[in-house]
Protein backbone atom coordinates (compact mmCIF):
# COMPACT_ATOMS: atom_id res chain seq x y z
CA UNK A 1 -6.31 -36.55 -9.86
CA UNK A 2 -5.32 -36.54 -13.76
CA UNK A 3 -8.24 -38.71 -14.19
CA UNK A 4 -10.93 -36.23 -12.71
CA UNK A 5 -9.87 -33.05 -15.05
CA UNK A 6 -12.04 -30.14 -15.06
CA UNK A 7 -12.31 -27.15 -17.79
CA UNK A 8 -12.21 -23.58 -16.60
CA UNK A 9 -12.72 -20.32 -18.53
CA UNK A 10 -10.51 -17.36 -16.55
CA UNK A 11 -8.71 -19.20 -13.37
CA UNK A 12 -7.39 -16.10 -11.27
CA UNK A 13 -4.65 -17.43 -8.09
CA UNK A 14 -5.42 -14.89 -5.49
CA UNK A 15 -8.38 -13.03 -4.11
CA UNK A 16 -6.34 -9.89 -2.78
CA UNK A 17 -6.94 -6.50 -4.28
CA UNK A 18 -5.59 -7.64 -7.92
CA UNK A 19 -7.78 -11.13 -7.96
CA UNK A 20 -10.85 -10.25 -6.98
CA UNK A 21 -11.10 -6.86 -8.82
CA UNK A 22 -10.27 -8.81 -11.70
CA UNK A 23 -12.38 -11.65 -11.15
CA UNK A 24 -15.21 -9.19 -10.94
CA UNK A 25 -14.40 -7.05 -13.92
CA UNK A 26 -13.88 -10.43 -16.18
CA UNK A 27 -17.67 -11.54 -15.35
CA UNK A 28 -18.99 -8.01 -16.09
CA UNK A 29 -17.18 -8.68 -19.50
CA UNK A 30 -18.69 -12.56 -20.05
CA UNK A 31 -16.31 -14.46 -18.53
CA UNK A 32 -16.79 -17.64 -16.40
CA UNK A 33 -14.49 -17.20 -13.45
CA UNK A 34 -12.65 -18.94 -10.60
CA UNK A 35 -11.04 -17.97 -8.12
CA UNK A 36 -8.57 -19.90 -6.31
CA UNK A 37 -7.28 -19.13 -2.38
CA UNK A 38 -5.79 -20.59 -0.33
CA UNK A 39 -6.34 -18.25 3.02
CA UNK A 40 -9.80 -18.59 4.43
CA UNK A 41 -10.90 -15.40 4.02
CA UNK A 42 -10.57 -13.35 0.56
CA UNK A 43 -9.30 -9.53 0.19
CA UNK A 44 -5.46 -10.66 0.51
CA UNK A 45 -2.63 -9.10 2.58
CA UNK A 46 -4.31 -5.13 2.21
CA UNK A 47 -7.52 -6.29 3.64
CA UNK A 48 -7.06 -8.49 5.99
CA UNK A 49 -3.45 -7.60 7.62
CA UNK A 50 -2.30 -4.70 6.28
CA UNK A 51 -3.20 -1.08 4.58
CA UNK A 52 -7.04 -1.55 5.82
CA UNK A 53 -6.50 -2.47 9.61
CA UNK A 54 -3.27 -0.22 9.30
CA UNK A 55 -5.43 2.61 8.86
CA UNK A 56 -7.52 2.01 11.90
CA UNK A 57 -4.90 1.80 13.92
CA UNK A 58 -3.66 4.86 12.98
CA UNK A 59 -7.53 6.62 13.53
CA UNK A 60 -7.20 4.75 16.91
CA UNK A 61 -4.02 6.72 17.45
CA UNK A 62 -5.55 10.22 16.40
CA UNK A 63 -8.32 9.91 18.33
CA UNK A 64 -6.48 8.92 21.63
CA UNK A 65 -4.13 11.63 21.01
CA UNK A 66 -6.72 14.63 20.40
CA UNK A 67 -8.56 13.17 23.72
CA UNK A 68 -5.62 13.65 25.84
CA UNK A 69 -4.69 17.20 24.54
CA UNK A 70 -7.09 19.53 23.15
CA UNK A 71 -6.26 22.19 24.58
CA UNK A 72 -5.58 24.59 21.75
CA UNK A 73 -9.10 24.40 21.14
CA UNK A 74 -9.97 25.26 24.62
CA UNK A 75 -11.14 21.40 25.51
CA UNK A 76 -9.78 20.63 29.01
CA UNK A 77 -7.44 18.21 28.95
CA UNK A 78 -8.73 14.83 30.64
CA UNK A 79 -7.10 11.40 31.92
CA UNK A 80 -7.92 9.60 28.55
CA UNK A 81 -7.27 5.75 28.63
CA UNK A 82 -7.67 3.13 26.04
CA UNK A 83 -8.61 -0.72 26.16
CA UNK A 84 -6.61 -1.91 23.25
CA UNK A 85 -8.27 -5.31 23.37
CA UNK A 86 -11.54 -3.57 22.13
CA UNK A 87 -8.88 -1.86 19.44
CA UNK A 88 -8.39 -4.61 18.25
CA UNK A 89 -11.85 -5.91 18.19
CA UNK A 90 -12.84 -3.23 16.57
CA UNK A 91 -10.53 -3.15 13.58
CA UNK A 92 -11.14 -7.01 13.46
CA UNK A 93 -14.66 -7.06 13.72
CA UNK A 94 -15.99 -3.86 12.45
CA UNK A 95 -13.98 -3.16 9.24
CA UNK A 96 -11.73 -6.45 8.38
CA UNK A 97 -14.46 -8.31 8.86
CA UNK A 98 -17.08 -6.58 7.18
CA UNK A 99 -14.97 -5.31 3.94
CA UNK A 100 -14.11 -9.01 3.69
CA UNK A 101 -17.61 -10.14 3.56
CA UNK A 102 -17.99 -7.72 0.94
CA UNK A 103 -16.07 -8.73 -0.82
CA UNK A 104 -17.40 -12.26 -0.90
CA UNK A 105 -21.06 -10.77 -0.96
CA UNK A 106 -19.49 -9.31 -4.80
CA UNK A 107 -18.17 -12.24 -5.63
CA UNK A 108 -21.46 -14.37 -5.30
CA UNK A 109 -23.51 -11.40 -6.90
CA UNK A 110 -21.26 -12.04 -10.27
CA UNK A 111 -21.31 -15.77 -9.93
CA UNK A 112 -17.55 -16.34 -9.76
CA UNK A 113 -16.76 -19.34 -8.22
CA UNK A 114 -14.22 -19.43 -5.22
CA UNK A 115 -12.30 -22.31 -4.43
CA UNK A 116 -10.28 -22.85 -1.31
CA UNK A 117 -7.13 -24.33 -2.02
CA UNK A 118 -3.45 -24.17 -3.15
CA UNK A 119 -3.24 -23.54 -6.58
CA UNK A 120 0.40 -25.91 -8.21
CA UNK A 121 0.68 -25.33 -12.00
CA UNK A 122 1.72 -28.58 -14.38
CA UNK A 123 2.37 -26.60 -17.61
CA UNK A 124 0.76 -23.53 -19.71
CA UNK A 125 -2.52 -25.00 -19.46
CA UNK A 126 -3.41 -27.07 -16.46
CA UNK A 127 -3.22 -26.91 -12.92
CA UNK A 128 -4.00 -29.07 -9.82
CA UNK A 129 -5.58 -27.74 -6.66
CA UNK A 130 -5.17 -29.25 -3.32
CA UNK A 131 -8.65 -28.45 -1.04
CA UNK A 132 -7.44 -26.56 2.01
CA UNK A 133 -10.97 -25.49 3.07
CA UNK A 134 -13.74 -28.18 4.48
CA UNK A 135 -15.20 -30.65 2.50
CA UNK A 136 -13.94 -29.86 -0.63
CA UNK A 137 -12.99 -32.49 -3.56
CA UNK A 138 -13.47 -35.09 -0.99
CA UNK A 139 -14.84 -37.55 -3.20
CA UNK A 140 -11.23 -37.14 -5.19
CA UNK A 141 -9.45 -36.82 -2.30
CA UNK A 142 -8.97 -33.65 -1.29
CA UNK A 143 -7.58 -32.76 -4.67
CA UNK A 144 -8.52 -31.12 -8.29
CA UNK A 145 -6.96 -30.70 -11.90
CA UNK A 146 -8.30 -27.78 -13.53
CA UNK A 147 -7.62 -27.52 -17.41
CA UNK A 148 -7.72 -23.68 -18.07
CA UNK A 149 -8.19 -21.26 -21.02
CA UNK A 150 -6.81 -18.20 -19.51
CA UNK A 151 -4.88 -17.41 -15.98
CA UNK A 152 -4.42 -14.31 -13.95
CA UNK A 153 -1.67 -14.74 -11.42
CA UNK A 154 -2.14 -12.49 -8.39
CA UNK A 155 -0.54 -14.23 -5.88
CA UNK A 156 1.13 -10.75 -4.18
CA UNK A 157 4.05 -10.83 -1.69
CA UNK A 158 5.11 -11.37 1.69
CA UNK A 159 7.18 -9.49 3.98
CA UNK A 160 10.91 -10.26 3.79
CA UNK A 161 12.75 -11.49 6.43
CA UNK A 162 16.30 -10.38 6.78
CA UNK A 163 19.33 -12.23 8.41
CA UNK A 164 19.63 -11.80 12.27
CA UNK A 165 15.97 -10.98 13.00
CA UNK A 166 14.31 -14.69 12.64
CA UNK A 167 10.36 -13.56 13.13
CA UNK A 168 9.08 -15.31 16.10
CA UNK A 169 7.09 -14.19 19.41
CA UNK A 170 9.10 -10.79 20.04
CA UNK A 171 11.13 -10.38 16.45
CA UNK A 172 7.99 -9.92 13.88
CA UNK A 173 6.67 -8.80 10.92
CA UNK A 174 3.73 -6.26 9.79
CA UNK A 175 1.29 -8.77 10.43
CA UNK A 176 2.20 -9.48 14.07
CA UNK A 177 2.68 -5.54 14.39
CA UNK A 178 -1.37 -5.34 13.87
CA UNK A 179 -2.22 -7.84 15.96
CA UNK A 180 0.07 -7.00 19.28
CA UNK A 181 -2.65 -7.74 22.42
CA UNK A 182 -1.16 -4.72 24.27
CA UNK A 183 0.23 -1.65 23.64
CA UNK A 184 3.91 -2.03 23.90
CA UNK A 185 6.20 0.26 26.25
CA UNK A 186 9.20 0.36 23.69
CA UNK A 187 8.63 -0.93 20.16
CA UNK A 188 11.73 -1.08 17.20
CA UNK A 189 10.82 -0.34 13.81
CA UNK A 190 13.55 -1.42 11.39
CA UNK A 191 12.61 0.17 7.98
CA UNK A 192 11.46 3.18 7.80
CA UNK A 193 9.21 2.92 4.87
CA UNK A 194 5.48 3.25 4.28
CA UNK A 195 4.52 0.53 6.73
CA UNK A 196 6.91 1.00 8.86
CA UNK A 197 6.61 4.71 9.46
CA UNK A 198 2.84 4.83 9.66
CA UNK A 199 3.25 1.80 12.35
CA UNK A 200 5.58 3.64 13.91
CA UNK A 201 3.42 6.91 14.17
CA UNK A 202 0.60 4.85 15.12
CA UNK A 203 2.02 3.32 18.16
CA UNK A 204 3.47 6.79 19.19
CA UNK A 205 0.06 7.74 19.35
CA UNK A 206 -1.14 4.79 21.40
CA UNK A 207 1.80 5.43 24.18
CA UNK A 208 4.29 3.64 22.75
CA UNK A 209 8.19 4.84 22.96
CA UNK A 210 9.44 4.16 19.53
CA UNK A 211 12.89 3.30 17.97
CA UNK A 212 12.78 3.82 13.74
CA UNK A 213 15.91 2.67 12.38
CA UNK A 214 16.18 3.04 8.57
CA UNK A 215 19.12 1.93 6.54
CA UNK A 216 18.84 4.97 3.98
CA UNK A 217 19.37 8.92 4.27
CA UNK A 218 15.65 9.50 5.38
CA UNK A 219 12.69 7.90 5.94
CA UNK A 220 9.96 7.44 3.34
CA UNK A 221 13.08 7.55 0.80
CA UNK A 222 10.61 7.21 -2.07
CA UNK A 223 9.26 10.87 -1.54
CA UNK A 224 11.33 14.39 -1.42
CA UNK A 225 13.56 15.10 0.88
CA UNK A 226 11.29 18.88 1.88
CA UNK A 227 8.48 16.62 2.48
CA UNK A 228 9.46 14.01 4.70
CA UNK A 229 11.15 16.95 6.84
CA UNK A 230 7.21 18.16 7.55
CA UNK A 231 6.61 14.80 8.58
CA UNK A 232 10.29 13.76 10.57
CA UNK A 233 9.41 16.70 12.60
CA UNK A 234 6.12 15.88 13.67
CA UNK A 235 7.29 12.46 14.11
CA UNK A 236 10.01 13.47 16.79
CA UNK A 237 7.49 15.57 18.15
CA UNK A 238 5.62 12.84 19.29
CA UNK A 239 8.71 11.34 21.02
CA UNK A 240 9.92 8.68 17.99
CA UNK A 241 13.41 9.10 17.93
CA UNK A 242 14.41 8.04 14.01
CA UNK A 243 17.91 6.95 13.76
CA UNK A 244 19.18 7.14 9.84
CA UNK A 245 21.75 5.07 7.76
CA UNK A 246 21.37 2.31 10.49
CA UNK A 247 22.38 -0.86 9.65
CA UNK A 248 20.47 -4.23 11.87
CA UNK A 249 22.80 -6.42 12.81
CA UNK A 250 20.80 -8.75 15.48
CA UNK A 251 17.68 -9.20 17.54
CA UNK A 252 17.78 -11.34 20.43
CA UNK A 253 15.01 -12.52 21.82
CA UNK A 254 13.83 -13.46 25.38
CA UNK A 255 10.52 -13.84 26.87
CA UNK A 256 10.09 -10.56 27.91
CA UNK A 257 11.85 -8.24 25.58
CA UNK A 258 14.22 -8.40 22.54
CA UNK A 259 17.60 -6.47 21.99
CA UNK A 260 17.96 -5.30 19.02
CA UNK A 261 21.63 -4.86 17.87
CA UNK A 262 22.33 -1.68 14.77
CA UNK A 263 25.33 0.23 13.64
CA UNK A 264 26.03 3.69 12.82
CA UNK A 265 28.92 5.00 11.32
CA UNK A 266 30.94 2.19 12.49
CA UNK A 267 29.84 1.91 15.72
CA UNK A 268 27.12 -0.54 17.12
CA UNK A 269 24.47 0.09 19.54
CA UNK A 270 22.12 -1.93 21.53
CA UNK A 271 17.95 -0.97 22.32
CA UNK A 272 15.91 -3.25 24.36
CA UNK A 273 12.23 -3.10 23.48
CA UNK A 274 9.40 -4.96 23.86
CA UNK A 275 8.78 -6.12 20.41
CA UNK A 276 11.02 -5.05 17.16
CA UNK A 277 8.94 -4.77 13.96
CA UNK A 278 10.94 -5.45 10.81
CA UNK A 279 9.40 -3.54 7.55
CA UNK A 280 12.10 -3.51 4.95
CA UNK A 281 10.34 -4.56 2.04
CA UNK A 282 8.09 -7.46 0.75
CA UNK A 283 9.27 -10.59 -1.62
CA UNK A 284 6.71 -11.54 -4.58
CA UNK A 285 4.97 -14.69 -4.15
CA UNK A 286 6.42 -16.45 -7.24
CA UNK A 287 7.60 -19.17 -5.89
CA UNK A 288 6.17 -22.77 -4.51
CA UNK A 289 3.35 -23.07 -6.89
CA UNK A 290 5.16 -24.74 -9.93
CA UNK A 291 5.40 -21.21 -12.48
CA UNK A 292 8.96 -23.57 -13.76
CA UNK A 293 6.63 -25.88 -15.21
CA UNK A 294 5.54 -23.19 -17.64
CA UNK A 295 7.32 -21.38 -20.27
CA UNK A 296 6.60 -17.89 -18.14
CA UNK A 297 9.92 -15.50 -18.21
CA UNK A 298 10.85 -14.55 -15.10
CA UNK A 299 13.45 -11.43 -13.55
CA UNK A 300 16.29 -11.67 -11.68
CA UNK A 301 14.00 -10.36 -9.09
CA UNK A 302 11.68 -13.11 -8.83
CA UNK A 303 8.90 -10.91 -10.34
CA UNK A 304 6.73 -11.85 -13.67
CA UNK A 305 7.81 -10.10 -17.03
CA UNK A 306 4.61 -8.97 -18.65
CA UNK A 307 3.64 -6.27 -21.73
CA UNK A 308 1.67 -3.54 -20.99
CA UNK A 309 -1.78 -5.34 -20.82
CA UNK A 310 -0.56 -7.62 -18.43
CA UNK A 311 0.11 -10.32 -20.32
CA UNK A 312 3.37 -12.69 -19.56
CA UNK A 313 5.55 -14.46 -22.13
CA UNK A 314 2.71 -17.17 -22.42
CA UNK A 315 -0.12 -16.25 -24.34
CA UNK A 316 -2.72 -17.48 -21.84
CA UNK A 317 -1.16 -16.80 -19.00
CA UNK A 318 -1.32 -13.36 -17.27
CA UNK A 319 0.03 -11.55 -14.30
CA UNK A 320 -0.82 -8.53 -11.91
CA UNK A 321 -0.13 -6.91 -8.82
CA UNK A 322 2.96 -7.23 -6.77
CA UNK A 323 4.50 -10.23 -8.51
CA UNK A 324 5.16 -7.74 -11.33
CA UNK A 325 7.66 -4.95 -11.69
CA UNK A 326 6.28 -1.30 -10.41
CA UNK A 327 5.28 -0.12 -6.77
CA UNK A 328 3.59 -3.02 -4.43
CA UNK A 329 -0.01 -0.60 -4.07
CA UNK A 330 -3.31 -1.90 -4.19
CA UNK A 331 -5.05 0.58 -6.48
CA UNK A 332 -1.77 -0.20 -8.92
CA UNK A 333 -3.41 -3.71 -8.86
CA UNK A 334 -6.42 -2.63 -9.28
CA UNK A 335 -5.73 -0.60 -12.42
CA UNK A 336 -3.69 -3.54 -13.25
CA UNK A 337 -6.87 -5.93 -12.81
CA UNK A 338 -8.75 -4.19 -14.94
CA UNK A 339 -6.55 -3.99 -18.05
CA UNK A 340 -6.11 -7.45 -18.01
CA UNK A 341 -9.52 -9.11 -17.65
CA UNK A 342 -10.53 -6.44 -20.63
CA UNK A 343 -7.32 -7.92 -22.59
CA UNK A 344 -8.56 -10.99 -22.22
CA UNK A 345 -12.01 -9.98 -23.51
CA UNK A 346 -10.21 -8.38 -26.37
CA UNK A 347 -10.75 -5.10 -25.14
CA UNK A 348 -7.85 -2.63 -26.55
CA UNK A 349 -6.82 -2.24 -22.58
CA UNK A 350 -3.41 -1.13 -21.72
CA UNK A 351 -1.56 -0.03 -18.17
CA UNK A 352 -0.13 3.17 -18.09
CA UNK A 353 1.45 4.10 -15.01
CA UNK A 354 2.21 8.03 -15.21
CA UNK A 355 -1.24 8.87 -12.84
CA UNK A 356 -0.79 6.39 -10.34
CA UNK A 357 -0.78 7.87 -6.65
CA UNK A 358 1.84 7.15 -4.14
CA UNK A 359 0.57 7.53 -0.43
CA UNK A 360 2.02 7.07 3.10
CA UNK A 361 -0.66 7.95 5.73
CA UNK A 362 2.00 9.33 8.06
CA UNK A 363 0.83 12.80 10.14
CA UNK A 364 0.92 14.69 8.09
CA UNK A 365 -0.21 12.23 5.57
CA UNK A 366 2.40 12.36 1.94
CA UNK A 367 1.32 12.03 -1.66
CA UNK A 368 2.66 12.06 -4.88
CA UNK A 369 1.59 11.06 -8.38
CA UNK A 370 3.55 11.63 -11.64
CA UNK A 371 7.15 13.06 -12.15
CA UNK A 372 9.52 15.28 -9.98
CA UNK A 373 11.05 18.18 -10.79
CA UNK A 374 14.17 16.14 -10.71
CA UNK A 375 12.87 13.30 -12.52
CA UNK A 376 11.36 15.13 -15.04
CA UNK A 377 15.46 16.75 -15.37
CA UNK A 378 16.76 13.27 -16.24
CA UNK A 379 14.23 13.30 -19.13
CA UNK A 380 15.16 16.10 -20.40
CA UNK A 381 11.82 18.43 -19.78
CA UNK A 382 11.99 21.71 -19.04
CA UNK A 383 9.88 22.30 -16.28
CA UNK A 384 8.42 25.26 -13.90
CA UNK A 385 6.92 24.62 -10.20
CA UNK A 386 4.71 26.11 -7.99
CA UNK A 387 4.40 25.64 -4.49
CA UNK A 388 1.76 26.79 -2.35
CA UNK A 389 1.63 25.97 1.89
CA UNK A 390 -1.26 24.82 3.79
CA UNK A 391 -0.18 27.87 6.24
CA UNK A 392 -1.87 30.10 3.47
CA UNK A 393 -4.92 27.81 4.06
CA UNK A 394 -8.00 28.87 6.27
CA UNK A 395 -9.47 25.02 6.50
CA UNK A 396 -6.10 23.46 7.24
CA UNK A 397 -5.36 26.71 9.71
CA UNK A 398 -8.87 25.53 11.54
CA UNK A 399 -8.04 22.26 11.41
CA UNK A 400 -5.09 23.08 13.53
CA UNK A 401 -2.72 21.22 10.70
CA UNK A 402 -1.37 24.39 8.74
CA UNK A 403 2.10 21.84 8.28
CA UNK A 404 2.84 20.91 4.75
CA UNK A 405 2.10 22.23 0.92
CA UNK A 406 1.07 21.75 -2.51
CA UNK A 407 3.91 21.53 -5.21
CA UNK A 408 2.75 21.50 -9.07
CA UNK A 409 5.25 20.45 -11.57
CA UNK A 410 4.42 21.33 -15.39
CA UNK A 411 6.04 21.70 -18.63
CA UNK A 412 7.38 24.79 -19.06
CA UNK A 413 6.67 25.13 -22.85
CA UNK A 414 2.79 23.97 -22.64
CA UNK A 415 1.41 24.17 -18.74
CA UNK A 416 0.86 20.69 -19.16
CA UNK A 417 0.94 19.16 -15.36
CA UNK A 418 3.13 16.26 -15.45
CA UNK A 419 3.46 15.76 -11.31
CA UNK A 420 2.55 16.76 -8.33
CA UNK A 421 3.10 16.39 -4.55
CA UNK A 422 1.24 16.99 -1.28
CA UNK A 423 2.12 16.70 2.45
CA UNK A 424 -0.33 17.81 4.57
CA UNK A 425 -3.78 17.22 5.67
CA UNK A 426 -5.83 14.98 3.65
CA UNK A 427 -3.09 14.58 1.21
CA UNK A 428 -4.20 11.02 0.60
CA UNK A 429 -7.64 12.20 -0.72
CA UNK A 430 -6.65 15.12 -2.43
CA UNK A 431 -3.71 13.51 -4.65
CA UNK A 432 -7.11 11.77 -7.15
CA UNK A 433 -7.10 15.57 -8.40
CA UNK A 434 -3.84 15.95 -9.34
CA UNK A 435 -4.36 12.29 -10.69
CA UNK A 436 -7.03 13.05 -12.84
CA UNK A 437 -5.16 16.25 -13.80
CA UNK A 438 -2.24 14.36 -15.26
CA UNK A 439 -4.34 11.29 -16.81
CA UNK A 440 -6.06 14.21 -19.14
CA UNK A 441 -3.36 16.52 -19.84
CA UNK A 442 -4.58 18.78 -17.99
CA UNK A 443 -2.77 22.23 -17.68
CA UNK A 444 -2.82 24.58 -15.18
CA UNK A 445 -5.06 27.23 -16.59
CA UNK A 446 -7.33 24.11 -16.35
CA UNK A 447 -7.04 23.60 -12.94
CA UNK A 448 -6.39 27.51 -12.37
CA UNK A 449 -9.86 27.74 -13.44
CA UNK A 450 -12.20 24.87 -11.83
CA UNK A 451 -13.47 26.69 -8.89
CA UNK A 452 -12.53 25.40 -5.67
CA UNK A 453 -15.50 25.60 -2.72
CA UNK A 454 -14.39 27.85 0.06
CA UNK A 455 -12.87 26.91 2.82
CA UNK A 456 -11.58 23.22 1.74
CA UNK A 457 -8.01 21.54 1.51
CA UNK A 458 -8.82 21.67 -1.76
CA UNK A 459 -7.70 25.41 -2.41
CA UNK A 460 -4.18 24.94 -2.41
CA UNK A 461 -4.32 22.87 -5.81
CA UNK A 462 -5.80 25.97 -7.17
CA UNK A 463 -3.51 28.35 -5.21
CA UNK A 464 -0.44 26.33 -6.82
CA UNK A 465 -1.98 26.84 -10.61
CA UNK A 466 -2.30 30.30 -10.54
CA UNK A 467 1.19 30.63 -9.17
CA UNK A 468 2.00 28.82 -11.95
CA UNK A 469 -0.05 31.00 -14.51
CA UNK A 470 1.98 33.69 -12.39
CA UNK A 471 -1.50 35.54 -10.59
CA UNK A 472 -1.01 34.48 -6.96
CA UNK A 473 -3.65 34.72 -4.86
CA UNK A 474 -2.99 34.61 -1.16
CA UNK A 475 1.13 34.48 -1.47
């Protein structure tokens, strides 16, 4: 292959939320692009098997549940049942399937090129790519060496696998959790984290009994304690019993079932289920594709140092998404995607992570964006918070989801929002407010005074600034 060298202008590894937002953003800015993948189909882990079809699953869920019992709307209550096969065709067919071609159908519309292969690197400037698509390179067999100017590694990460719970037919990860053919009678969620409490929730929803077993204090450590409660409750009213500081020990495995071994306080435990889904975090893809052959600096961690435009200890060479240090969410790489192809352009980009969202799409769904109360404490801000409950609510009272609140944390000196939380319904669309909000400076006469249409979810944002301005409304 060193004889058959081709030059490339931007060379992105990856197509998943960080590579091909970037790849598109670079040719809107001039830049010849390719892409190189080595899946068949582009839109990486979030598209294909995980937040996207996660989220259907879960609107499978709601909807089967609300068909079954509606009767605090007066709906009789009827003998719903579900064909999970044509779930699962569904979420395969009509949304992987067509936000994947999408995503291709952008791709072609801004000429980038997309090779399908496995990207190895030889040093700070060259690469070799090894076809593992149809009929590509053939006439150099099956191989390519690609001389580059600049490189975006976004590569992501892949569930992690921990010791006693080998992934195989009944022991598997979030991937196989997606794609079960049948709605399982007693399912085991070790981790109780994003994925593996919205899985869980999901499946509770479906019919499933289900087992959460979570190594920490709570589940969904990363957000406070007062609003995972709303959500733990709801949770165990659907039947998911959620078993805290639980430590795995096993999973054994038979053809029909798996037991799944944990200790508490000392004292171990066995469940049998029918599958046990293991969601305790994902490792960055760093490794395997030759980034020792470079001069890129590396963490202890396995993830990519880089500056705040993205850029890694090699000029040329840049990184986003989960191989680098922050929280593994697609619009992160997005954001992320965007600074650096504009770097690279020259731009005067830069990544500043204060107003990016966190959100779990539990029931009620949590969000958070900026600092806590408490975190703002360890930095030394003053701070005063409002809260404001979706109880107080007439949309969310219709809705029948009146569970949850707003919470608006600002300096105390200025107003100036610098965080703010929200569990309850349509959290996860209502968070790009507070967002926006904290990306301008915003303060809360700001806020207090952008009129809010009547009756939306929107109101408590509102409600929760004029607490803060100290004229409550309807509290």
């Amino acid at each position: 292959m060193a004889d058959n060298v081709v030059e490339k202008d931007t060379v992105i590894i990856g197509s998943g939320p960080g590579g091909y937002v970037a790849a598109i953003r670079a040719a809107e800015l001039g830049q010849d692009v390719t892409i190189i993948e080595k899946s068949e189909t582009v839109g990486g882990v979030c598209l294909n098997v995980g937040c996207v079809p996660s989220k259907a699953l879960i609107t499978a869920g709601h909807r089967l549940r609300e068909t079954r019992d509606s009767s605090t709307y007066g709906i009789s209550k009827t003998d719903a049942t579900i064909d999970f096969t044509k779930t699962q065709q569904w979420k395969d067919e009509k949304i992987v399937a067509r936000m994947t071609n999408g995503v291709n159908m952008l791709l072609k519309k801004h000429k980038v090129e997309l090779i399908q292969g496995e990207a190895f690197l030889d040093n700070n400037t060259q690469l070799r790519i090894m076809a593992t698509g149809p009929k590509q390179f053939m006439d150099n067999g099956g191989g390519q060496t690609i001389k580059f100017k600049n490189l975006i590694v976004a590569t992501g990460s892949r569930p992690i696998e921990i010791k006693g719970f080998k992934f195989g037919k009944r022991i598997i990860d979030s991937t196989g959790g997606l794609n079960l053919t049948a709605i399982p009678k007693e399912f085991v969620v070790i981790g109780g984290g994003y994925v593996g409490t919205e899985l869980a929730g999901a499946y509770a929803d479906l019919g499933a009994n289900v087992t959460i077993l979570e190594g920490t204090g709570q589940i969904v450590p990363n957000f406070e304690k007062d609003m995972v409660d709303v959500v733990k409750k709801n949770l165990e009213k659907k039947g998911v019993k959620i078993i805290t500081n639980a430590m795995a020990k096993k999973g054994e495995e038979t053809d029909k079932d798996v037991n799944v071994t944990y200790e508490v306080d000392g004292k171990e435990q066995t469940i049998k289920a029918d599958y046990c889904m293991v969601t305790v975090g994902r490792r960055p893809n760093t490794d395997d594709f030759g980034l020792e052959m470079t001069d890129v600096k590396m963490t202890d961690r396995g993830l990519i140092e880089v500056d705040k435009q993205g850029r890694t200890s090699v000029d040329n060479i840049w990184a986003i998404g989960d191989v680098v240090a922050g929280p593994a969410l697609a619009h992160k790489a997005f954001f992320e995607a965007k600074t650096a192809a504009g770097a690279i352009s020259g731009k005067n980009t830069e990544n500043d992570y204060i107003g990016v969202p966190a959100v779990c799409f539990t029931d009620p769904e949590l969000a958070a964006v900026g600092l806590t109360q408490a975190e703002a404490k360890e930095k030394g801000i003053e701070t005063n918070v409002a809260k404001f409950p979706f109880a107080g609510n007439a949309r969310a009272v219709s809705l029948d989801s009146p569970e949850g609140f707003v919470r608006l944390v600002a300096e105390k000196e200025t107003g100036t929002l610098i965080g703010g939380q929200i569990v309850g319904p349509g959290a996860s669309d209502l968070i790009s407010e507070l967002s926006l909000a904290i990306n301008c400076q915003m303060n809360a006469e700001d806020v207090s005074l952008t009129i809010h249409p009547h009756p939306t979810l929107g109101e408590p944002i509102q409600e929760a600034a004029d607490i803060l301005m100290g004229f409550p409304t309807h509290i």
